[in-house]
Structure formats: C-alpha cells, structure tokens
N, C-alpha and C. Protein backbone atom coordinates (compact mmCIF):
# COMPACT_ATOMS: atom_id res chain seq x y z
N UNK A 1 239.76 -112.88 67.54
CA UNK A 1 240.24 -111.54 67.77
C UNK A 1 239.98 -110.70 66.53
N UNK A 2 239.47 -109.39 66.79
CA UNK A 2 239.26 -108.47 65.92
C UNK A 2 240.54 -107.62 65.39
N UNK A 3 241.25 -106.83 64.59
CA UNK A 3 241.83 -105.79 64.21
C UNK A 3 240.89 -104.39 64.84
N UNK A 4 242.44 -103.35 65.32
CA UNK A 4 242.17 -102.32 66.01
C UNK A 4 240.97 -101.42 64.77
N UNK A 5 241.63 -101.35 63.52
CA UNK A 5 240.38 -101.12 62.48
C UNK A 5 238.82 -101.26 62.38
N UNK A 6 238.97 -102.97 62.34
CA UNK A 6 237.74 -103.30 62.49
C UNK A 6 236.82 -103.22 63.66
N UNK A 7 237.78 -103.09 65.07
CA UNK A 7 237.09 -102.33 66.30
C UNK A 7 236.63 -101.12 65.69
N UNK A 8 237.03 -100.14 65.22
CA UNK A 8 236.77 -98.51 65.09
C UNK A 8 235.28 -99.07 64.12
N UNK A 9 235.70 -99.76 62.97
CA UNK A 9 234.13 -99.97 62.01
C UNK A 9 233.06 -100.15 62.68
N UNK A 10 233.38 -101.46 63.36
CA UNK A 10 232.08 -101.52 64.20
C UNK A 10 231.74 -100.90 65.41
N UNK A 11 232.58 -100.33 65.98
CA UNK A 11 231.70 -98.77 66.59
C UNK A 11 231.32 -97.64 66.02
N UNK A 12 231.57 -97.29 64.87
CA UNK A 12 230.87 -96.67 64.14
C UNK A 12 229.65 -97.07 63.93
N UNK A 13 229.70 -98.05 63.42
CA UNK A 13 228.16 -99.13 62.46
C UNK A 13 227.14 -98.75 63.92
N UNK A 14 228.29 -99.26 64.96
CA UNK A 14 226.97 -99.59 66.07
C UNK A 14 226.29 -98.22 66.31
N UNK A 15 226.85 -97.22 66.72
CA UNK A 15 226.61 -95.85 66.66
C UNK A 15 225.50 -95.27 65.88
N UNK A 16 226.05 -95.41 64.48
CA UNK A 16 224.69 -95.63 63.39
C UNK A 16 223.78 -96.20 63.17
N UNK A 17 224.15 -97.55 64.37
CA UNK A 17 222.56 -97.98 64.05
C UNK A 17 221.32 -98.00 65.47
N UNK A 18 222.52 -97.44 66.29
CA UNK A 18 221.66 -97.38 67.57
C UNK A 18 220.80 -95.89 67.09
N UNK A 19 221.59 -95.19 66.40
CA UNK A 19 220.83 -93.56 66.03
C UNK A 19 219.22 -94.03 65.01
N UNK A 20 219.63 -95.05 64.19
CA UNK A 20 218.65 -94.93 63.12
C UNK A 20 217.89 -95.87 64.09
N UNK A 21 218.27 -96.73 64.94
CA UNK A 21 216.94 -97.60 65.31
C UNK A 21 216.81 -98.99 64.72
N UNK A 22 218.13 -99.03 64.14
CA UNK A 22 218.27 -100.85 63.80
C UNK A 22 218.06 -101.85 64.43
N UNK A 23 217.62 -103.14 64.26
CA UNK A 23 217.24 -104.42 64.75
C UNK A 23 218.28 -104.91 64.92
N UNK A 24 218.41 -105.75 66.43
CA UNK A 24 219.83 -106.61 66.83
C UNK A 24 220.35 -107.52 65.83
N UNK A 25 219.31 -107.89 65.24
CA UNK A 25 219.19 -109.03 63.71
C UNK A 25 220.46 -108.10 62.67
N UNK A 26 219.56 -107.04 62.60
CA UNK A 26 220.51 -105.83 61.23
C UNK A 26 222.11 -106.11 62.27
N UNK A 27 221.73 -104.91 63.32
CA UNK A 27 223.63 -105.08 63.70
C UNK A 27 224.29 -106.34 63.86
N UNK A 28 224.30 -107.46 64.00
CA UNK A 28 224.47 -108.74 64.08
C UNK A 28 225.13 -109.20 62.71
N UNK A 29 224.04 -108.92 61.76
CA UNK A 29 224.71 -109.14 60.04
C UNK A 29 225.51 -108.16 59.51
N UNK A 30 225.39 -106.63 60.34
CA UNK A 30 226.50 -105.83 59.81
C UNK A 30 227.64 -105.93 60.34
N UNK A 31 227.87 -106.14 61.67
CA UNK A 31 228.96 -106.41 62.27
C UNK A 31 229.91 -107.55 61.94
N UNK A 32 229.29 -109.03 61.71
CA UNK A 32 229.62 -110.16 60.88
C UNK A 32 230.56 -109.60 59.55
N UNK A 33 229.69 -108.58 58.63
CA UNK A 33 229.66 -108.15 57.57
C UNK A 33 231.33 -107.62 57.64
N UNK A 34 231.64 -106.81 58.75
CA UNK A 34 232.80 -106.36 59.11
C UNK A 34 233.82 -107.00 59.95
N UNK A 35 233.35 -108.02 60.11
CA UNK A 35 234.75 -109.19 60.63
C UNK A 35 234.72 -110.00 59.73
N UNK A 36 233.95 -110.50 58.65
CA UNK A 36 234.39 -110.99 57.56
C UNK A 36 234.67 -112.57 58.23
N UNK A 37 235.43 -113.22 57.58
CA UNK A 37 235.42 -114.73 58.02
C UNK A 37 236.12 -115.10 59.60
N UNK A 38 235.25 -115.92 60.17
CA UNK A 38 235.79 -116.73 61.00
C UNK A 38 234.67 -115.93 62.01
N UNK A 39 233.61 -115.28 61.24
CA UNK A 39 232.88 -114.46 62.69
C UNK A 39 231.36 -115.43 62.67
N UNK A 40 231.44 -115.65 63.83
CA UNK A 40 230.53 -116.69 64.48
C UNK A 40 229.02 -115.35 65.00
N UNK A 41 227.85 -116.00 64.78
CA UNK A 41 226.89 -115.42 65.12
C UNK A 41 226.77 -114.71 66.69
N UNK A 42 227.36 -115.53 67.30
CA UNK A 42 227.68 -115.28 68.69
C UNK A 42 228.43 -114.27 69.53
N UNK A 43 229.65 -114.65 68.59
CA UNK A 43 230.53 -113.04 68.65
C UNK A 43 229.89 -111.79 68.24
N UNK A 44 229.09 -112.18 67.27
CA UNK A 44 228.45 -110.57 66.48
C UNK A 44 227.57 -110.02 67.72
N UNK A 45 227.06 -111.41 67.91
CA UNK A 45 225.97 -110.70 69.32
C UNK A 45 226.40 -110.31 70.81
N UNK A 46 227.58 -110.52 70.91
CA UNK A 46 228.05 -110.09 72.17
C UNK A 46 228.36 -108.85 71.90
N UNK A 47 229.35 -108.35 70.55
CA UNK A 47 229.85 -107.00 70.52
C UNK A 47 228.89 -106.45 69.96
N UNK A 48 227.48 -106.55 69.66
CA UNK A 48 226.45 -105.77 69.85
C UNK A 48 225.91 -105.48 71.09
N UNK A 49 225.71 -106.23 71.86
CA UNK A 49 225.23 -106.44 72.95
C UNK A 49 226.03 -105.32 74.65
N UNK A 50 227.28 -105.71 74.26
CA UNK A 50 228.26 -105.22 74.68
C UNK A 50 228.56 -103.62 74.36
N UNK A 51 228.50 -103.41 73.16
CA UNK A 51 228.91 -101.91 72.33
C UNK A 51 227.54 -101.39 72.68
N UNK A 52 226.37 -102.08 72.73
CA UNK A 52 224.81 -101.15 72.81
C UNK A 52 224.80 -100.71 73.89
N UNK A 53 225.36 -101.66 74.63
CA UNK A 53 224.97 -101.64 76.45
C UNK A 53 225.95 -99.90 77.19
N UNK A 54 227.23 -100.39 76.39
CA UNK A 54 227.83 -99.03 76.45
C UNK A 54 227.52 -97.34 76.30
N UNK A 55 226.85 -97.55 74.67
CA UNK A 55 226.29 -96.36 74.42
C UNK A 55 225.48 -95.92 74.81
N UNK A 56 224.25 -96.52 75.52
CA UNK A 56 223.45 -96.42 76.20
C UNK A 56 223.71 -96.01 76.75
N UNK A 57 224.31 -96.43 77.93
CA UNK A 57 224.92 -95.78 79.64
C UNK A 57 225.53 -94.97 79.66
N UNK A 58 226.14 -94.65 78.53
CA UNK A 58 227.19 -93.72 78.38
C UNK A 58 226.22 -92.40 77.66
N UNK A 59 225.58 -92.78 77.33
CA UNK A 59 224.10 -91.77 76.96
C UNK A 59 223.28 -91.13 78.27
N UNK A 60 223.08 -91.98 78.77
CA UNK A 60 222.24 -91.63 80.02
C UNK A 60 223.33 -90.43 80.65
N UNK A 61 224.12 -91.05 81.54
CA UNK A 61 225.12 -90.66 82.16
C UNK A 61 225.50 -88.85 81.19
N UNK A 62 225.61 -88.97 80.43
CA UNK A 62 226.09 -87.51 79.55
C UNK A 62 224.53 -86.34 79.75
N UNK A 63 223.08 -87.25 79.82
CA UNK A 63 221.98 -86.80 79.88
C UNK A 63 221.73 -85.92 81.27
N UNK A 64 222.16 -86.92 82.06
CA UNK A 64 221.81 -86.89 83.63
C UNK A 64 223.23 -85.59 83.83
N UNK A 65 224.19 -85.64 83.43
CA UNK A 65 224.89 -84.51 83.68
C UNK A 65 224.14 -83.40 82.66
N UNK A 66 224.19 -83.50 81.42
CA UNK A 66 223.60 -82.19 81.24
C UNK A 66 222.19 -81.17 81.86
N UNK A 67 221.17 -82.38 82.04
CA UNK A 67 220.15 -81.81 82.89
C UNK A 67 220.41 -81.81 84.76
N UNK A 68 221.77 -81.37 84.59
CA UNK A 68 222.08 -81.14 86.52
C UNK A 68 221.10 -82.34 87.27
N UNK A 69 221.26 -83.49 87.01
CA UNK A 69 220.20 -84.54 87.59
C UNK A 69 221.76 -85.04 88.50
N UNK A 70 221.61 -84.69 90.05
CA UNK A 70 222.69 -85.21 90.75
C UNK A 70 223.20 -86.59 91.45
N UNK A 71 222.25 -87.29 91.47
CA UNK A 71 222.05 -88.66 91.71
C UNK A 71 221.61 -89.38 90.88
N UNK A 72 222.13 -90.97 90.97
CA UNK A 72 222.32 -92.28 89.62
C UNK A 72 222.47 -93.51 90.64
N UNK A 73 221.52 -94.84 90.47
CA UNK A 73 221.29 -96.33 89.88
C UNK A 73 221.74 -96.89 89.02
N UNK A 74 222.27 -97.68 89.73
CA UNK A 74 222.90 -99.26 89.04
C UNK A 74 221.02 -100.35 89.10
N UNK A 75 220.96 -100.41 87.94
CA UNK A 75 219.65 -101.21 87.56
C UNK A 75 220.35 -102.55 87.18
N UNK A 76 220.15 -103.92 87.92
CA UNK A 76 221.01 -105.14 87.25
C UNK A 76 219.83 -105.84 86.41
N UNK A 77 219.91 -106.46 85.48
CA UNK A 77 219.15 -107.48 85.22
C UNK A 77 219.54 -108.64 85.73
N UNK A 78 218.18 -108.75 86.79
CA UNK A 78 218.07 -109.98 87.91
C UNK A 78 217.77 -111.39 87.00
N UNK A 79 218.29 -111.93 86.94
CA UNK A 79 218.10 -113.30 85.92
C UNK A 79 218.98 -114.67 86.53
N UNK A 80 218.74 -115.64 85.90
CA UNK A 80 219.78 -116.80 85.82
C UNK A 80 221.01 -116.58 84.80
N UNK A 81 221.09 -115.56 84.09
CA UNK A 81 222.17 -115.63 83.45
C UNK A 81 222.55 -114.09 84.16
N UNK A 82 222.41 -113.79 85.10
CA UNK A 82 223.32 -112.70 85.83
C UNK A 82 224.57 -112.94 86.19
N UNK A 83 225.75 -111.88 86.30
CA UNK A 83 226.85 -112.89 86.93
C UNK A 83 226.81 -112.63 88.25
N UNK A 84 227.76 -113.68 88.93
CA UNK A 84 227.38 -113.73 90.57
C UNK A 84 228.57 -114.10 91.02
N UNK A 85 229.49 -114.58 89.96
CA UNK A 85 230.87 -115.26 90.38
C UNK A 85 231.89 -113.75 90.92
N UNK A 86 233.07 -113.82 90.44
CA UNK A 86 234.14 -112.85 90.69
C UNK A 86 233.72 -111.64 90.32
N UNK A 87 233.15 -111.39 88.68
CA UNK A 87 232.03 -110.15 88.43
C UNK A 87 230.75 -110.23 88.37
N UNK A 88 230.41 -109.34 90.09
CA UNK A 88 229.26 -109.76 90.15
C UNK A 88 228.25 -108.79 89.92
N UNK A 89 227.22 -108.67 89.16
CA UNK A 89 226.49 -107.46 88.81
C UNK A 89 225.05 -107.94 89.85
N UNK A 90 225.02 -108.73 90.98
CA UNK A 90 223.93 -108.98 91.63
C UNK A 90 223.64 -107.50 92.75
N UNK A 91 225.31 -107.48 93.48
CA UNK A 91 225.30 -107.00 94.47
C UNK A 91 225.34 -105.13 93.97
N UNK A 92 225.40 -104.93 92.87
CA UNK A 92 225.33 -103.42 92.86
C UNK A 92 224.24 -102.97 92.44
N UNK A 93 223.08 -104.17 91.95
CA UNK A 93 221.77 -103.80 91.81
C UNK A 93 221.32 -102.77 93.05
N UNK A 94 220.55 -101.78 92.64
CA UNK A 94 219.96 -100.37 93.73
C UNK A 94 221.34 -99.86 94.25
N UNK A 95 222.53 -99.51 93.58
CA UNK A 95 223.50 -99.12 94.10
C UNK A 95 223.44 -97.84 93.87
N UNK A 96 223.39 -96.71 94.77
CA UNK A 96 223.27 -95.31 94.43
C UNK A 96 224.33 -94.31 94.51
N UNK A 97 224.67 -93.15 93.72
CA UNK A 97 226.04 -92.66 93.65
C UNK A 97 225.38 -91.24 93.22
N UNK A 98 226.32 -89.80 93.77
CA UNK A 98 226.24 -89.40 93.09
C UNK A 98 226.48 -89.07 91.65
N UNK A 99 225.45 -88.42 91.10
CA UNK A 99 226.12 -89.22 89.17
C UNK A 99 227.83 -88.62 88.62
N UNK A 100 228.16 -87.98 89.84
CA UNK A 100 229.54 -87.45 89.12
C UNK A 100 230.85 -88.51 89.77
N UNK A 101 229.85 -89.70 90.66
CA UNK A 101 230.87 -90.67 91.45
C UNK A 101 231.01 -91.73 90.62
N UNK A 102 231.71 -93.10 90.65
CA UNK A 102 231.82 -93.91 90.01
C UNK A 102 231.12 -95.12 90.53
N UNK A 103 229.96 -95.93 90.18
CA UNK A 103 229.71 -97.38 91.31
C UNK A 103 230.90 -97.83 91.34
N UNK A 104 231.27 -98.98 92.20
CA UNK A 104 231.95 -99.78 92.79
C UNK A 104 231.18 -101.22 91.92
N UNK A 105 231.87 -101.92 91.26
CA UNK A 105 230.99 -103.21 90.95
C UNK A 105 232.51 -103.86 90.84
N UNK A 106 232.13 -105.14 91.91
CA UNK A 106 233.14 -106.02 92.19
C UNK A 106 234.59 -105.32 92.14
N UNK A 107 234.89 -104.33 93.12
CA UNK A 107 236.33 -103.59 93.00
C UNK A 107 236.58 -102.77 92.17
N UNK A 108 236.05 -102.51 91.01
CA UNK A 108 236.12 -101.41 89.94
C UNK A 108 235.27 -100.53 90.06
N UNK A 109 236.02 -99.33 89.69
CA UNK A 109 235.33 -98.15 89.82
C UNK A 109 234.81 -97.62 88.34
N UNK A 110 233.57 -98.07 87.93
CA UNK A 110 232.66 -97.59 86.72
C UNK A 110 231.70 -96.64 86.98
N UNK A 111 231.61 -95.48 86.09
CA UNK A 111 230.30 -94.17 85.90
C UNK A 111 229.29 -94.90 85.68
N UNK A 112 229.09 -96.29 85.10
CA UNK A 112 228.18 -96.55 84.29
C UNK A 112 228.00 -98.37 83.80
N UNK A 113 227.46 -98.79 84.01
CA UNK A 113 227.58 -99.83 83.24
C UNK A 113 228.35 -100.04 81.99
N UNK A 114 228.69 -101.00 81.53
CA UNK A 114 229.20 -100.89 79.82
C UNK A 114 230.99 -99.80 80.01
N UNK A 115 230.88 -99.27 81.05
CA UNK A 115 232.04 -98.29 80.99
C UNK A 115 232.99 -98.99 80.93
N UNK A 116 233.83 -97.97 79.51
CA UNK A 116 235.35 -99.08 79.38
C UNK A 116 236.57 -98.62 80.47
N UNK A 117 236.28 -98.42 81.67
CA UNK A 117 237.19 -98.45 82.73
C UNK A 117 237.12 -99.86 83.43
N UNK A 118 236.02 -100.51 83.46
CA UNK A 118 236.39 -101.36 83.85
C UNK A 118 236.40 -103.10 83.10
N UNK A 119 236.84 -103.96 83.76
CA UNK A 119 237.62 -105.14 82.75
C UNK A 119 236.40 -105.49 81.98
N UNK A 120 237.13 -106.40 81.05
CA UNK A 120 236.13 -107.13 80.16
C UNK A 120 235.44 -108.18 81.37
N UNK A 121 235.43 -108.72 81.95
CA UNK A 121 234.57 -109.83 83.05
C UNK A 121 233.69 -108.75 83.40
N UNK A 122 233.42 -107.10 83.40
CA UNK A 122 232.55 -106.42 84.16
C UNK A 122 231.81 -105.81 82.70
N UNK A 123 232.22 -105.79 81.38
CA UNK A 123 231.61 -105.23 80.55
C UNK A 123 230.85 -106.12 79.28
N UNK A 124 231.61 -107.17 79.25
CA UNK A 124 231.29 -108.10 78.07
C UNK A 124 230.12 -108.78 78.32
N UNK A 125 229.07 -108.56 77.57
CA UNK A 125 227.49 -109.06 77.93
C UNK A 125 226.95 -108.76 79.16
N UNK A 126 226.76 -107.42 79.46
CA UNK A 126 226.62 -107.05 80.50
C UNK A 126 225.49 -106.32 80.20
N UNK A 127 224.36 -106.57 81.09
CA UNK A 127 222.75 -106.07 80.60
C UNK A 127 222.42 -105.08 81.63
N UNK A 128 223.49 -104.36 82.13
CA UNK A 128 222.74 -103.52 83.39
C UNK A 128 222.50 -102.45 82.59
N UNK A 129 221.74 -101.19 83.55
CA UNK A 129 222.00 -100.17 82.87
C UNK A 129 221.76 -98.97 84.14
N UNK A 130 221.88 -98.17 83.74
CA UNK A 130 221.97 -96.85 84.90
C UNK A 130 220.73 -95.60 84.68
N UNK A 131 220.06 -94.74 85.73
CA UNK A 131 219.55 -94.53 85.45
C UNK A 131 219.44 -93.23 86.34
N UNK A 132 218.79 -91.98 86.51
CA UNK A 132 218.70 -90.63 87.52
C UNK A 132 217.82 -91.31 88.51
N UNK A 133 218.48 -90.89 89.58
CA UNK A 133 217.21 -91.37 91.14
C UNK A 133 217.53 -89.56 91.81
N UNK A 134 216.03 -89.44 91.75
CA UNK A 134 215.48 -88.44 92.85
C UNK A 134 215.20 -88.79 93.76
N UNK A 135 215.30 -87.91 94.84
CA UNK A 135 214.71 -88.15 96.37
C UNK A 135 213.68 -87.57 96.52
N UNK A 136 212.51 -87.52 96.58
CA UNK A 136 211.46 -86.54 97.05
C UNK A 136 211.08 -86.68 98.25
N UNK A 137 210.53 -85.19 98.88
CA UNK A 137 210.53 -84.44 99.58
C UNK A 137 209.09 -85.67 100.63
C-alpha cells in the first residue's frame, strides 16, 4: 500500500512524464524512486501502466469533446492476458456510445477506460483504450 501523498507524487511524475515522452523503464524507476522501500518492480509497472492508461483516455475523451466529435469506442486489447472473468474487457470491445454516455463494462458505468469511476478489477492493468467513431454517409 501506498500513502495518499505518495499517490498525489506519482501522478504528478506520471503526468510529467507522459508530457515529456518518458520510457516505461524511466517511469518505473521514478515511481519506485517514490515508494521508496518495499516497492517491487511490478507494482511500479502496474501504477504506470494503470495511471498511463488513465491519462490517456481521459485525454482522448476531453479531445473528442472539445472537437464536438459525438460518438466513442471501447478498443479492448484482444490477448491471452485479457480479462474475461467477473471484469470482463472482452465483451465491450466495439462498444459504441455517445461520447457524452458512459460504456457499460461488466455493470459499471465508465466514460473511458482507465476511468476512476469504476472498481479497481475494471481499471488496474487495464490496456483498453477509447477512441471517436464516425459514421459516414
């Protein structure tokens, strides 16, 4: 477990380094850097992984509203390490919404992938991401 502090550091760090363009390697050793002992390589890479996946979507999503883009995709990454159990990110792959609606993924209502509305089983290492879908004519 982290301190509410050291949550705020490393969303900052991550912030800063998603802006400058840092390597998962860099945020990985800075984040470590800021949990200080007992932080396992693994953990660093989930709450990178986790915190990137967020800002991202949460990027898009702010994009797609500012350029009046009215419709949004749930993109899953189709893999063997997808989840499929209780949170399942299989079934909302091509899930379409308007972008001011929330997907539905496994009972929760998220804008976005990574969105902290819904639980940690729907956000923690979670590789989806969201994206504007047009219809053409």
């Amino acid at each position: 477990e982290i301190s509410e502090a050291q949550r705020k550091k490393i969303e900052k760090r991550i912030a800063t380094a998603l802006e400058e363009g840092w390597s998962g390697k860099d945020m990985v050793a800075e984040i470590k850097s800021i949990i200080r002992r007992g932080a396992y390589k693994g953990q660093a890479m989930t709450i990178a992984r986790t915190e990137g996946t967020s800002a991202m979507n949460h990027s898009a999503q702010t994009v797609r509203d500012l350029n009046g883009i009215t419709q949004k995709i749930w993109m899953s990454t189709l893999d063997a390490d997808t989840r499929k159990e209780k949170f399942n990110h299989v079934d909302p792959n091509n899930q379409k919404r308007p972008n001011s609606s929330p997907f539905d993924v496994s009972g929760e209502q998220m804008m976005y992938p990574g969105d902290r509305n819904g639980s940690g089983g729907n956000i923690i290492n979670c590789r989806c991401m969201s994206g504007g879908w047009v219809e053409l004519p």
